[in-house]
PDB file of N, CA and C in Angstrom:
ATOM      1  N   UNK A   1      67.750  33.774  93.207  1.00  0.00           N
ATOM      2  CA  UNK A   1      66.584  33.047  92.753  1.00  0.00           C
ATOM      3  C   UNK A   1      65.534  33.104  93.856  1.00  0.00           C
ATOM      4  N   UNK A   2      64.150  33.054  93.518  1.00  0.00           N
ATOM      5  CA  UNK A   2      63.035  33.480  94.571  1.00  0.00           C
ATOM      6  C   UNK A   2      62.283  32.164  94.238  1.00  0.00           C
ATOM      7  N   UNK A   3      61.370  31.919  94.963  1.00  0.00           N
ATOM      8  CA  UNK A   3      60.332  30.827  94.462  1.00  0.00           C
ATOM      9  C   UNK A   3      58.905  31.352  95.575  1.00  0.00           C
ATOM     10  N   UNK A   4      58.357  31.816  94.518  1.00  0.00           N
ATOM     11  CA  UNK A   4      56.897  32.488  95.114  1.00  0.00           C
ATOM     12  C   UNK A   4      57.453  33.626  96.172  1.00  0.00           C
ATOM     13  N   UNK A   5      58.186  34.664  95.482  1.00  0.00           N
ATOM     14  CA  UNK A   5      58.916  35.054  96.460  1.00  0.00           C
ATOM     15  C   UNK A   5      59.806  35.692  97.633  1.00  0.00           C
ATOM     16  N   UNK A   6      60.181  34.192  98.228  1.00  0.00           N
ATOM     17  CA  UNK A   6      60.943  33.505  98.532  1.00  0.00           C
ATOM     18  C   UNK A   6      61.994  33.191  98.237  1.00  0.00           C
ATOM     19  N   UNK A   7      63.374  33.915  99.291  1.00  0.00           N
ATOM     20  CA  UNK A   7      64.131  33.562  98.524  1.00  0.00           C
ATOM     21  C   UNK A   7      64.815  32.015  98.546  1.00  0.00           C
ATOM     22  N   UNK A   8      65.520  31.639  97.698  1.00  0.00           N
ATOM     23  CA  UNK A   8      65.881  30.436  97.471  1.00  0.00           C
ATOM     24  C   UNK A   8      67.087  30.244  96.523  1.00  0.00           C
ATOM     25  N   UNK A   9      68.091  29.072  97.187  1.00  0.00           N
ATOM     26  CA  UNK A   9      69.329  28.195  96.393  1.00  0.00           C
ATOM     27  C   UNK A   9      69.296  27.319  96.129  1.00  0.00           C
ATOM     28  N   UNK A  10      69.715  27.289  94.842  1.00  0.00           N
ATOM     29  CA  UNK A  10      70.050  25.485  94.887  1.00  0.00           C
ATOM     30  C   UNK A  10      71.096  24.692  95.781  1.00  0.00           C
ATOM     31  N   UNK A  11      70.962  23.659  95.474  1.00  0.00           N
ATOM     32  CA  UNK A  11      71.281  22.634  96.187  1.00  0.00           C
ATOM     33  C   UNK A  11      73.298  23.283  96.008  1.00  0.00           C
ATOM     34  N   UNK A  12      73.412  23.647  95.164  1.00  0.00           N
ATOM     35  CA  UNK A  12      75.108  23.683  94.797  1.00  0.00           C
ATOM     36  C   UNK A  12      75.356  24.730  95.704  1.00  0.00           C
ATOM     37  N   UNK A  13      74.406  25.804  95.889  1.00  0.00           N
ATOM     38  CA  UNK A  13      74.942  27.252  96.383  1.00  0.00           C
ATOM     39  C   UNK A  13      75.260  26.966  98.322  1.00  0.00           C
ATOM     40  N   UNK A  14      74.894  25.564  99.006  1.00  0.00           N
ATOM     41  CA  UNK A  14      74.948  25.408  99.776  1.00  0.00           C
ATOM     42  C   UNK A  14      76.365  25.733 100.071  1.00  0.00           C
ATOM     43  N   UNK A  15      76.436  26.322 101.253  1.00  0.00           N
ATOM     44  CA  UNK A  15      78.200  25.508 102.126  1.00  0.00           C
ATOM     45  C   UNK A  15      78.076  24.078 102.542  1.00  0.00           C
ATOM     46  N   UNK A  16      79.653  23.768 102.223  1.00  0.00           N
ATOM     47  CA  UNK A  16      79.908  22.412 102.139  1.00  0.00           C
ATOM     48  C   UNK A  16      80.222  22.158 103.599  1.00  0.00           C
ATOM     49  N   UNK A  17      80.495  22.960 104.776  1.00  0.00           N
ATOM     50  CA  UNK A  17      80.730  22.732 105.763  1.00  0.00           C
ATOM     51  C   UNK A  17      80.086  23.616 106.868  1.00  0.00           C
ATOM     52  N   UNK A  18      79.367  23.031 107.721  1.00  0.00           N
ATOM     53  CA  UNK A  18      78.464  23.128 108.926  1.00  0.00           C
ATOM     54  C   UNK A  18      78.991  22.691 110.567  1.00  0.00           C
ATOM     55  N   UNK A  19      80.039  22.400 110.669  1.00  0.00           N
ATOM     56  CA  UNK A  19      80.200  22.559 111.713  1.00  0.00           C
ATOM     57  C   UNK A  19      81.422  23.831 112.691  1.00  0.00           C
ATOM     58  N   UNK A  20      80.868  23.824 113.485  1.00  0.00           N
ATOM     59  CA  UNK A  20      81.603  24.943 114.054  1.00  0.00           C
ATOM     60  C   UNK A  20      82.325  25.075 114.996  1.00  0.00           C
ATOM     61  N   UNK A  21      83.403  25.023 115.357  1.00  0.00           N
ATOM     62  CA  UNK A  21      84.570  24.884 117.014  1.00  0.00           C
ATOM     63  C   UNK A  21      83.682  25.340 118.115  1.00  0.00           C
ATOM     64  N   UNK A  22      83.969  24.564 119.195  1.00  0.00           N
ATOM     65  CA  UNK A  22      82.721  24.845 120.140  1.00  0.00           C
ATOM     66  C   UNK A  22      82.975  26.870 120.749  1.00  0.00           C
ATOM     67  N   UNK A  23      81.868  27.447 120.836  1.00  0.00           N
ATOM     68  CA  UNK A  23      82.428  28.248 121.497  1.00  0.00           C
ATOM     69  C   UNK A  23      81.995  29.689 120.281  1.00  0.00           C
ATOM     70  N   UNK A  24      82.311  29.034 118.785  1.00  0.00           N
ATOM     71  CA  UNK A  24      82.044  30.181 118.161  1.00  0.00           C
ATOM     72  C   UNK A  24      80.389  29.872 117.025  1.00  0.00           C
ATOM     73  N   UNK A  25      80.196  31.440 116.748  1.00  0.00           N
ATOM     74  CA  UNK A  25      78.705  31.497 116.067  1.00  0.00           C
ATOM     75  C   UNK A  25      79.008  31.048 114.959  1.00  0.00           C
ATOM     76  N   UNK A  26      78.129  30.227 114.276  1.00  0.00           N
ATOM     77  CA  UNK A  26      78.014  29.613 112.873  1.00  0.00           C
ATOM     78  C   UNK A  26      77.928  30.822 112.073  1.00  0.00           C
ATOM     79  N   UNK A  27      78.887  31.213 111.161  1.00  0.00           N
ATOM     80  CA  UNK A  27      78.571  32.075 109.668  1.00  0.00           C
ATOM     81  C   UNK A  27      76.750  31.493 108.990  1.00  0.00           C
ATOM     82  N   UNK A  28      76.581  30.137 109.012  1.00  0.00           N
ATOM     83  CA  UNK A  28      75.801  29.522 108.305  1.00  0.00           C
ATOM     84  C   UNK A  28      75.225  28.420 108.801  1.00  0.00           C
ATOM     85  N   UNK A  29      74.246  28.702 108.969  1.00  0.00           N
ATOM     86  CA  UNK A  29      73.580  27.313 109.421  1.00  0.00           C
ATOM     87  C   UNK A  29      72.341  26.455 108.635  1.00  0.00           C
ATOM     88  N   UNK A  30      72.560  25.179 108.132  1.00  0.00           N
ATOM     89  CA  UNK A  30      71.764  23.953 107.483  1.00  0.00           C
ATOM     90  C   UNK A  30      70.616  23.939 108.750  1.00  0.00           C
ATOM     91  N   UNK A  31      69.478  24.610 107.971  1.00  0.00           N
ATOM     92  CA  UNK A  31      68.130  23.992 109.235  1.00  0.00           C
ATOM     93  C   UNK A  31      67.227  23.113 108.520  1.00  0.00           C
ATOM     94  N   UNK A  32      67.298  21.710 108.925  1.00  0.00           N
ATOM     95  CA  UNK A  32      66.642  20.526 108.193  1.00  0.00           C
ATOM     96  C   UNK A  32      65.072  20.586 108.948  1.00  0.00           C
ATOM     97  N   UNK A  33      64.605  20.644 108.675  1.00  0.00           N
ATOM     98  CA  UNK A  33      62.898  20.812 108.903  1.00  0.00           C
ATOM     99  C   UNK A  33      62.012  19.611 108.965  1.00  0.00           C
ATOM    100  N   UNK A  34      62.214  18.394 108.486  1.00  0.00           N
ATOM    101  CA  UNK A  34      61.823  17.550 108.312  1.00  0.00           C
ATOM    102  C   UNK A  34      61.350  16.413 109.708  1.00  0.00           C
ATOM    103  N   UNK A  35      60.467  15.781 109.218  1.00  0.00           N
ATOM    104  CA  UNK A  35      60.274  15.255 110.658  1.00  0.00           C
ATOM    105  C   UNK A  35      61.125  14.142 111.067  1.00  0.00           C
ATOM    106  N   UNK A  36      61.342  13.222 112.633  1.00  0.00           N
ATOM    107  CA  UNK A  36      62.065  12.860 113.036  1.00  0.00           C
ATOM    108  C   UNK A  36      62.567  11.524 112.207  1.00  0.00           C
ATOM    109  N   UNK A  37      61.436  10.912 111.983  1.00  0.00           N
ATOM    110  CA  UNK A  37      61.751   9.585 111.107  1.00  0.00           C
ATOM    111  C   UNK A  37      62.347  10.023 109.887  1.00  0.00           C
ATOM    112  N   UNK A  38      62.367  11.002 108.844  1.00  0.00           N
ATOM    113  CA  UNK A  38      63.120  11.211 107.720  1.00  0.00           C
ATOM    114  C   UNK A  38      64.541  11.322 107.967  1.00  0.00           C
ATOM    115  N   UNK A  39      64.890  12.551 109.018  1.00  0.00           N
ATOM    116  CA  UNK A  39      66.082  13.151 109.939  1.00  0.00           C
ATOM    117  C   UNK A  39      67.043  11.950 110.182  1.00  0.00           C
ATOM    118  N   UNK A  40      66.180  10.788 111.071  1.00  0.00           N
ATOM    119  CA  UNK A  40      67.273   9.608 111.659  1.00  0.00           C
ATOM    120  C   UNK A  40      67.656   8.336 109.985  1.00  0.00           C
ATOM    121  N   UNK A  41      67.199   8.921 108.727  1.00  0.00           N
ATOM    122  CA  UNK A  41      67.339   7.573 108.031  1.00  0.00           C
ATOM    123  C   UNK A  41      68.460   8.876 107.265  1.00  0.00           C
ATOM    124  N   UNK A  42      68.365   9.204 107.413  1.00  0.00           N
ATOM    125  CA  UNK A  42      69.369  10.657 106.195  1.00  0.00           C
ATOM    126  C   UNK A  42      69.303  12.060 106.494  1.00  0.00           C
ATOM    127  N   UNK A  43      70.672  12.475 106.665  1.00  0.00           N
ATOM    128  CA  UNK A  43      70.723  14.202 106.911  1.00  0.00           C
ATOM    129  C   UNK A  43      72.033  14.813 106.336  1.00  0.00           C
ATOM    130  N   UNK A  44      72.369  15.981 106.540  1.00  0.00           N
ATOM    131  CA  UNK A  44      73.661  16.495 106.228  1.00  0.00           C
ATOM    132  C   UNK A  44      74.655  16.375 107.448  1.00  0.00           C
ATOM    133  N   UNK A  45      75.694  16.175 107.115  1.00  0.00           N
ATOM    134  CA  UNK A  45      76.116  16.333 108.729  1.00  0.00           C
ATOM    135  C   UNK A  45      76.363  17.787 109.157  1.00  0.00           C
ATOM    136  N   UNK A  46      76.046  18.172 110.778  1.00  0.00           N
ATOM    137  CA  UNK A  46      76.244  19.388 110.287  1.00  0.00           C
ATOM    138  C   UNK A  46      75.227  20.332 111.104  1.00  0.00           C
ATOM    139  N   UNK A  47      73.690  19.671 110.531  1.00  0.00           N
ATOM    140  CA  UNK A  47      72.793  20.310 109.993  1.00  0.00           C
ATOM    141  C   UNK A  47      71.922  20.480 111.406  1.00  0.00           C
ATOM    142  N   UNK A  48      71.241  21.049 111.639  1.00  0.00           N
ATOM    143  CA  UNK A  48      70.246  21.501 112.609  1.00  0.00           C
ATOM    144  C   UNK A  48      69.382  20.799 112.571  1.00  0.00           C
ATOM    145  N   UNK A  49      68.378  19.786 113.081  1.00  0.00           N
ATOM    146  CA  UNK A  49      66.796  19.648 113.092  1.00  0.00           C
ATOM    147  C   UNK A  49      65.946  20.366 113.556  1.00  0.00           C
ATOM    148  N   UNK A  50      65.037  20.866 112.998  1.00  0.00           N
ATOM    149  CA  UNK A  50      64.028  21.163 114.146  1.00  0.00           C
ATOM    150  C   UNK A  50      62.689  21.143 113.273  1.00  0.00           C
ATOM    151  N   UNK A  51      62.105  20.193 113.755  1.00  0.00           N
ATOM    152  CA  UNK A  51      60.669  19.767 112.754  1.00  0.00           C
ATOM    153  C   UNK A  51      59.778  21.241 112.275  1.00  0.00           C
ATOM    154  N   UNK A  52      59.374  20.994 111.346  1.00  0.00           N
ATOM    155  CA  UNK A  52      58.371  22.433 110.618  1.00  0.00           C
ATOM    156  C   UNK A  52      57.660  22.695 111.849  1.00  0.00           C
ATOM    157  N   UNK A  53      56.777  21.975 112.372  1.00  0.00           N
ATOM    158  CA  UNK A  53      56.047  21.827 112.948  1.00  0.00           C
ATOM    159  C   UNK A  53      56.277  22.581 114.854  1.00  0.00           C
ATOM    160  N   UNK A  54      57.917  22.513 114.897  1.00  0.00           N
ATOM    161  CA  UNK A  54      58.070  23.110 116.113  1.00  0.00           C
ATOM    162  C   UNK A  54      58.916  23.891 115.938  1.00  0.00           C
ATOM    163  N   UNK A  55      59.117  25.287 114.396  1.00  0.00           N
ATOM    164  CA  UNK A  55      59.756  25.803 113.952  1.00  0.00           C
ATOM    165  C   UNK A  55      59.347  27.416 115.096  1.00  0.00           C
ATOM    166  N   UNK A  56      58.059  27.103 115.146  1.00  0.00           N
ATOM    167  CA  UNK A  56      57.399  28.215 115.764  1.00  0.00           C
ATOM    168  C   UNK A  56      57.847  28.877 117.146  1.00  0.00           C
ATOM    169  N   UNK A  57      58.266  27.313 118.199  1.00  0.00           N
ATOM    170  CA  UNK A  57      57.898  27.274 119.620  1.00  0.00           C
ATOM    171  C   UNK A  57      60.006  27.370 119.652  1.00  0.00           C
ATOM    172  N   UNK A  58      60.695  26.638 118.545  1.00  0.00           N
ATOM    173  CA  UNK A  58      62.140  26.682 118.822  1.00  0.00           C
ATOM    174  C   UNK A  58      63.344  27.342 117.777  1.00  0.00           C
ATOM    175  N   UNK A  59      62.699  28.405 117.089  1.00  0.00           N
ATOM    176  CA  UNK A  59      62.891  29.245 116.189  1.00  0.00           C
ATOM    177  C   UNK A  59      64.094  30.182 117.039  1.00  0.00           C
ATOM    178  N   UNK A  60      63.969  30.311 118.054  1.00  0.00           N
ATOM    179  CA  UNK A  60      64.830  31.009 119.173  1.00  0.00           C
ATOM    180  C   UNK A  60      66.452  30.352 119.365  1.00  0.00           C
ATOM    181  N   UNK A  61      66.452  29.184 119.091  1.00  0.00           N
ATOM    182  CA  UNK A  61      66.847  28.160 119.113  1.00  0.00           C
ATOM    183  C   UNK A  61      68.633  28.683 118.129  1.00  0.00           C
ATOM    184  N   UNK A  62      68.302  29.011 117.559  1.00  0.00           N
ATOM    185  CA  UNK A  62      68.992  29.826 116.066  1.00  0.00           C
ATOM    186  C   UNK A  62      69.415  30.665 116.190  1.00  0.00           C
ATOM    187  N   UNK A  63      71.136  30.766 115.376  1.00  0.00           N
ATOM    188  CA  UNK A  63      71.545  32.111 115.775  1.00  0.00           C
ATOM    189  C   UNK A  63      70.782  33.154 114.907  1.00  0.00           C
ATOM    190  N   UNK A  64      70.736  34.052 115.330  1.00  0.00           N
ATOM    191  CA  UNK A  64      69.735  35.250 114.343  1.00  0.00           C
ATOM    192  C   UNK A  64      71.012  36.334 113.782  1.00  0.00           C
ATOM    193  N   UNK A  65      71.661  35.854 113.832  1.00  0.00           N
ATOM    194  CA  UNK A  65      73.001  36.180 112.945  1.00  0.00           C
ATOM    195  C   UNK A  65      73.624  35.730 111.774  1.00  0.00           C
ATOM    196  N   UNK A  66      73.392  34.063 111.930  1.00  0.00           N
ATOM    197  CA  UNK A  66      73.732  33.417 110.740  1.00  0.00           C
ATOM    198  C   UNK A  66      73.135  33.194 109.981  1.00  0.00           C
ATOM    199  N   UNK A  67      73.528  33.026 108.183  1.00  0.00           N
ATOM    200  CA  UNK A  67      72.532  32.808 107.399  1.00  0.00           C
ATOM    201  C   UNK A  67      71.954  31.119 107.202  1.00  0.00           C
ATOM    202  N   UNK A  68      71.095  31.411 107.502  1.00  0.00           N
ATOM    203  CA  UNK A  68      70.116  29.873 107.213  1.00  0.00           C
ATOM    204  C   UNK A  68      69.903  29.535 106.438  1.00  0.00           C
ATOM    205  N   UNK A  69      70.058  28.130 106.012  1.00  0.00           N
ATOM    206  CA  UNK A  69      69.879  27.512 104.487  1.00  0.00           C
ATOM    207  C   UNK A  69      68.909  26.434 105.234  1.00  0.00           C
ATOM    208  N   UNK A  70      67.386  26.444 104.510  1.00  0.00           N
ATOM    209  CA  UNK A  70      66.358  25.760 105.492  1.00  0.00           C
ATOM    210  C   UNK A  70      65.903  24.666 104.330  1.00  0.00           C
ATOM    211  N   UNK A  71      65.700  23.556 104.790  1.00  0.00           N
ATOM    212  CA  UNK A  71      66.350  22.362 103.765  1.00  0.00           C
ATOM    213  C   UNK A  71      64.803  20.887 104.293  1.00  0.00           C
ATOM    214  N   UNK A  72      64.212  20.527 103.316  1.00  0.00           N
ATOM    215  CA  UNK A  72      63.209  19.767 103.860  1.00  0.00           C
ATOM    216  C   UNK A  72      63.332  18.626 102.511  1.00  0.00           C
ATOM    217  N   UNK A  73      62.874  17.317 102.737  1.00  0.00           N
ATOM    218  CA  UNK A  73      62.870  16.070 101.899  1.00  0.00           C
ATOM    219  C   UNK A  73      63.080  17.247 100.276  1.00  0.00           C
ATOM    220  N   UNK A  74      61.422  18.067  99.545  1.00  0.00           N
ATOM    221  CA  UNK A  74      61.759  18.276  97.978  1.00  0.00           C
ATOM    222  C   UNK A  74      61.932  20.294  98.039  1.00  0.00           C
ATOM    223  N   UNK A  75      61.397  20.375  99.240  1.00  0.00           N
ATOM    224  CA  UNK A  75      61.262  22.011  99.161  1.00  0.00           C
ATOM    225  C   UNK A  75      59.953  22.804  99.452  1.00  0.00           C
ATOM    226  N   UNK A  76      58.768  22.179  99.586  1.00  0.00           N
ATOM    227  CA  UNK A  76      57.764  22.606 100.327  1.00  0.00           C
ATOM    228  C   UNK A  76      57.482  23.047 102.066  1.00  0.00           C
ATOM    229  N   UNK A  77      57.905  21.890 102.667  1.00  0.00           N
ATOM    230  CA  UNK A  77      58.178  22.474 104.258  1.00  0.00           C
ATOM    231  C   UNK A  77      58.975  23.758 104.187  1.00  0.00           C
ATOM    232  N   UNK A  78      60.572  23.220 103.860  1.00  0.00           N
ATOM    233  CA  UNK A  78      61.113  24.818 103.891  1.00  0.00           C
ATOM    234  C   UNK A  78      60.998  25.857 103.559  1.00  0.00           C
ATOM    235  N   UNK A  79      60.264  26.194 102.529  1.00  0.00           N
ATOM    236  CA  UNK A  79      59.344  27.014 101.945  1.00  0.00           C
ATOM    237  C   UNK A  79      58.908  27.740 103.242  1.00  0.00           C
ATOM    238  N   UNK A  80      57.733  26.281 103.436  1.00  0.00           N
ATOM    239  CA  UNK A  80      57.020  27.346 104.595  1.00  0.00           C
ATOM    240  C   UNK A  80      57.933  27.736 105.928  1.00  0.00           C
ATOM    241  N   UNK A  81      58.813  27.285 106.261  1.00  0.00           N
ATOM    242  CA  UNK A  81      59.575  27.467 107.472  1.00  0.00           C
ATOM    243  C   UNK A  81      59.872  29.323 106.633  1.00  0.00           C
ATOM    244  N   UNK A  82      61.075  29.256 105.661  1.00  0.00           N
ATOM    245  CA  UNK A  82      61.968  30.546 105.537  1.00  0.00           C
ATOM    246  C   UNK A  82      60.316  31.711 105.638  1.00  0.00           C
ATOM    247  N   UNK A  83      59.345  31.489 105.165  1.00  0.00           N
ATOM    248  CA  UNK A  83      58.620  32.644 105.183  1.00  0.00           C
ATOM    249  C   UNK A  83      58.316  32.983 106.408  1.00  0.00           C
ATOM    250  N   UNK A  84      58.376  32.162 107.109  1.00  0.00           N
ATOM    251  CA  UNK A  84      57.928  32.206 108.931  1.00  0.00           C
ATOM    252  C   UNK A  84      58.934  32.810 109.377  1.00  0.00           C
ATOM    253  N   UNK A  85      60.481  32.027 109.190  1.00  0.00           N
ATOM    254  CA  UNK A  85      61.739  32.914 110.062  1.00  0.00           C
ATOM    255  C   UNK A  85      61.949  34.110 109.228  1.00  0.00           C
ATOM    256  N   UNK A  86      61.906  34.592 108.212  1.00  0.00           N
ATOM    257  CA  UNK A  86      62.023  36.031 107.459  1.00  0.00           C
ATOM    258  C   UNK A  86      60.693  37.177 108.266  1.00  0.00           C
ATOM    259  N   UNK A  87      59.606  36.576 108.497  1.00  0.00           N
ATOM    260  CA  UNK A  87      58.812  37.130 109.451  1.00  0.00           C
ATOM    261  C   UNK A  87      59.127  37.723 110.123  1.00  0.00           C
ATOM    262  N   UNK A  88      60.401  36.912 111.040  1.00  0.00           N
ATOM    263  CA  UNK A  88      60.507  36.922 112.503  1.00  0.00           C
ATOM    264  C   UNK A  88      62.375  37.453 112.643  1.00  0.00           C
ATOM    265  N   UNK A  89      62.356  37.977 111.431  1.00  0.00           N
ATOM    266  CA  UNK A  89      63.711  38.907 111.581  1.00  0.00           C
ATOM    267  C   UNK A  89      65.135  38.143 111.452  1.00  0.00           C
ATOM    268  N   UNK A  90      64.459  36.565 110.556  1.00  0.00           N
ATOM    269  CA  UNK A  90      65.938  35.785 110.293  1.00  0.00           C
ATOM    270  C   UNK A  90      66.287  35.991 108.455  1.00  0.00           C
ATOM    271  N   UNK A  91      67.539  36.109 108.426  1.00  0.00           N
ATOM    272  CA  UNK A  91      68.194  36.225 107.198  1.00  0.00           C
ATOM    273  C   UNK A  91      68.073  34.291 106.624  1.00  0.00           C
ATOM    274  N   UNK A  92      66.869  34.067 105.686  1.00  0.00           N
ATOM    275  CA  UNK A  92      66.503  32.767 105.391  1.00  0.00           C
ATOM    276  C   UNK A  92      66.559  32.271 103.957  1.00  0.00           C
ATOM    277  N   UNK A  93      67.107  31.220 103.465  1.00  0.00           N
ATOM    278  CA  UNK A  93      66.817  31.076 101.981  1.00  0.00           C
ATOM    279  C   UNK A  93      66.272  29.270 102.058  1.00  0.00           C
ATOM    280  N   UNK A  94      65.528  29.212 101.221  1.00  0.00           N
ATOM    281  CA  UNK A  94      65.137  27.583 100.400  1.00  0.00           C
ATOM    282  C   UNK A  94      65.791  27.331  99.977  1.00  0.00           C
ATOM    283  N   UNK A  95      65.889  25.811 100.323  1.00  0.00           N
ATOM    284  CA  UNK A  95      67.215  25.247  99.510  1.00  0.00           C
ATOM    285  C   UNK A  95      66.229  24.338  98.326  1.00  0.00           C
ATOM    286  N   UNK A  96      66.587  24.749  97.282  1.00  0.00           N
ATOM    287  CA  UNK A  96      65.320  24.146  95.954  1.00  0.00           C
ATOM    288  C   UNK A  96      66.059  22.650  95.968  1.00  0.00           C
ATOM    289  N   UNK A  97      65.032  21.880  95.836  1.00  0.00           N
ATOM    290  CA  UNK A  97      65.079  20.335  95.858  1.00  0.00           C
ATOM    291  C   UNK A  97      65.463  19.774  97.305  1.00  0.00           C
ATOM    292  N   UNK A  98      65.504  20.396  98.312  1.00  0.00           N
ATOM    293  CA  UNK A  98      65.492  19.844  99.179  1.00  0.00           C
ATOM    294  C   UNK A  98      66.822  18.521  99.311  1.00  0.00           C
ATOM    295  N   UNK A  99      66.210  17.715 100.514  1.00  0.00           N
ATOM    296  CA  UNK A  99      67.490  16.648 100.763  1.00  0.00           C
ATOM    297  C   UNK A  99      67.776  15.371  99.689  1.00  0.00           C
ATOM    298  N   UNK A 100      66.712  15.610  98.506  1.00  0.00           N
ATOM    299  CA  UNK A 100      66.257  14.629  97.912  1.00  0.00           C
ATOM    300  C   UNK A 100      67.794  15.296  96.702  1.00  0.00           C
ATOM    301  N   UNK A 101      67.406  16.278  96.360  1.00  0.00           N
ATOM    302  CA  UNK A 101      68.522  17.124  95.116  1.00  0.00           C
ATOM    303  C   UNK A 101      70.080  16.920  95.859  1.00  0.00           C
ATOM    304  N   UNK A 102      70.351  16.970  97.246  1.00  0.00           N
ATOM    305  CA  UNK A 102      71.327  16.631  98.192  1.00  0.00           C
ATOM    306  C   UNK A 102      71.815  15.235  97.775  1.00  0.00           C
ATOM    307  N   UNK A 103      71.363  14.500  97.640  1.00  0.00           N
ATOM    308  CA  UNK A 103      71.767  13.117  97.772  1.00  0.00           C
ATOM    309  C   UNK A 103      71.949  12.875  95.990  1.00  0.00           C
ATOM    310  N   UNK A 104      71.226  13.460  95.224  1.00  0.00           N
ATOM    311  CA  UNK A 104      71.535  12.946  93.822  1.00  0.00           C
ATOM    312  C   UNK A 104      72.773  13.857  93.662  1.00  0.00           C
ATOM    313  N   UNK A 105      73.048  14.784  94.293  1.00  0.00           N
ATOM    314  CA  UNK A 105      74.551  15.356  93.432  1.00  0.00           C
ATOM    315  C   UNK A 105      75.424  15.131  94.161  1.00  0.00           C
ATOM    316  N   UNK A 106      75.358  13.557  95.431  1.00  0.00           N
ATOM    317  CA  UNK A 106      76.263  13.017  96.276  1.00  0.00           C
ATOM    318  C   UNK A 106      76.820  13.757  96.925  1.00  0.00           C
ATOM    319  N   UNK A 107      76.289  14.582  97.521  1.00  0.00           N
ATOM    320  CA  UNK A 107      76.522  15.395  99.103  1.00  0.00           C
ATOM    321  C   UNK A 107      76.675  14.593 100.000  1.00  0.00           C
ATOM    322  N   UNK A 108      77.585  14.629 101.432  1.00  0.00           N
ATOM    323  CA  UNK A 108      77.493  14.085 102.193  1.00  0.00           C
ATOM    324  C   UNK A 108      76.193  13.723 102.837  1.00  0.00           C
ATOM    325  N   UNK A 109      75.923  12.460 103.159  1.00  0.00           N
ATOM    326  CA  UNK A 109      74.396  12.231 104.756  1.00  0.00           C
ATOM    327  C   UNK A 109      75.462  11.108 105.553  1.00  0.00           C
ATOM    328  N   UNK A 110      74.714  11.887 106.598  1.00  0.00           N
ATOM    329  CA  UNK A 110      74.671  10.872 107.956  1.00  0.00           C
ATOM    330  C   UNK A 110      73.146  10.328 108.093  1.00  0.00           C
ATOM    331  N   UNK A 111      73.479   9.336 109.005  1.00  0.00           N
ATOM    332  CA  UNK A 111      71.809   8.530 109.575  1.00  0.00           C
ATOM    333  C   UNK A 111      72.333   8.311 111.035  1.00  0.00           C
ATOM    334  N   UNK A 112      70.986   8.308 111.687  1.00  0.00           N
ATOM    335  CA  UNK A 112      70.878   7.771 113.043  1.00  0.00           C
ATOM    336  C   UNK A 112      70.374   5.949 112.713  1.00  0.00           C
ATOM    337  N   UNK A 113      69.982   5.774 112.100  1.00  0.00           N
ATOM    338  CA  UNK A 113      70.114   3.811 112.186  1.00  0.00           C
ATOM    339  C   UNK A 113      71.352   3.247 111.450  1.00  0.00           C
ATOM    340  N   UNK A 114      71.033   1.875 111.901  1.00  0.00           N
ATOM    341  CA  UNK A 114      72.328   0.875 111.321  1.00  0.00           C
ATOM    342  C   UNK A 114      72.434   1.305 109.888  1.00  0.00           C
ATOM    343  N   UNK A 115      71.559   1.276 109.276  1.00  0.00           N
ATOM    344  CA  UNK A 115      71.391   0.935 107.601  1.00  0.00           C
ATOM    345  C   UNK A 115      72.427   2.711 107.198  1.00  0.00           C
ATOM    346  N   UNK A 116      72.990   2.355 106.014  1.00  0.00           N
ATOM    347  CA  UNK A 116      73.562   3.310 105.238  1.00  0.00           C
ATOM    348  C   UNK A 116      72.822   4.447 104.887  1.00  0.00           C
ATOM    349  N   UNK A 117      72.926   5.677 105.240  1.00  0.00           N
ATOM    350  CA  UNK A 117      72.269   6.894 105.317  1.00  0.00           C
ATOM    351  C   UNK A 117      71.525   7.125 103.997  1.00  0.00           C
ATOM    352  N   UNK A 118      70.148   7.495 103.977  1.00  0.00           N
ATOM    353  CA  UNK A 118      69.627   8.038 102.814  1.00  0.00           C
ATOM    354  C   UNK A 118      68.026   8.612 102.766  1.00  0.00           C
ATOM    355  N   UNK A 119      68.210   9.146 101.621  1.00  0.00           N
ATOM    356  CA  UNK A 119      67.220  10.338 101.447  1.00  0.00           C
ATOM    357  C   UNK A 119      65.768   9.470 100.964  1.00  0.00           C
ATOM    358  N   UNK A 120      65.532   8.566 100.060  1.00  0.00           N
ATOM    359  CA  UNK A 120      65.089   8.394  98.800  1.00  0.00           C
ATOM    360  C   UNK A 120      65.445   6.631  98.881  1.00  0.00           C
TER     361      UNK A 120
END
């Protein structure tokens, strides 16, 4: 599936698991795009941050091996992120509906505050 495109998954085609034994390269990596205040109330566990906004300056940041599933609140940021890292020689897809489609088909979130993790 493409969107303007772009390629792109739904929310189901994700991997269910993101973390990796220290030491070895992620097959797959969740890059949440979103800015810091969305990130600390709800995320995947797992998942990478790195704001749209400093996708540019820490894009390096990433293995350029693994495939990226780039994931923002409905699907517009990531949008623009995967066209930027496909630019720049990363294997990238949209995740359609974003963290918002995440949480309605009860995917795991974590939060950085007290309150019970969420998207919405």
């Amino acid at each position: 599936m493409t969107s303007f495109g772009v390629p792109s998954v739904p929310v189901e085609a994700v991997p269910a698991e993101f973390d990796q034994p220290p030491g070895q390269a992620a097959a797959a990596v969740l890059l949440d795009v979103r800015e810091d205040d969305e990130w600390q109330l709800g995320h995947a566990p797992g998942a990478v941050h790195i704001p749209l906004s400093d996708v540019p300056a820490r894009y390096g940041e990433l293995d350029p091996d693994a495939q990226l599933y780039v994931i923002c609140r409905q699907g517009g940021r990531s949008l623009e992120a995967v066209k930027y890292l496909a630019n720049m020689g990363y294997e990238a897809v949209n995740v359609v509906g974003g963290m918002v489609a995440w949480q309605q088909l009860g995917r795991p979130l974590t939060g950085e505050v007290a309150e019970p993790a969420k998207i919405y």
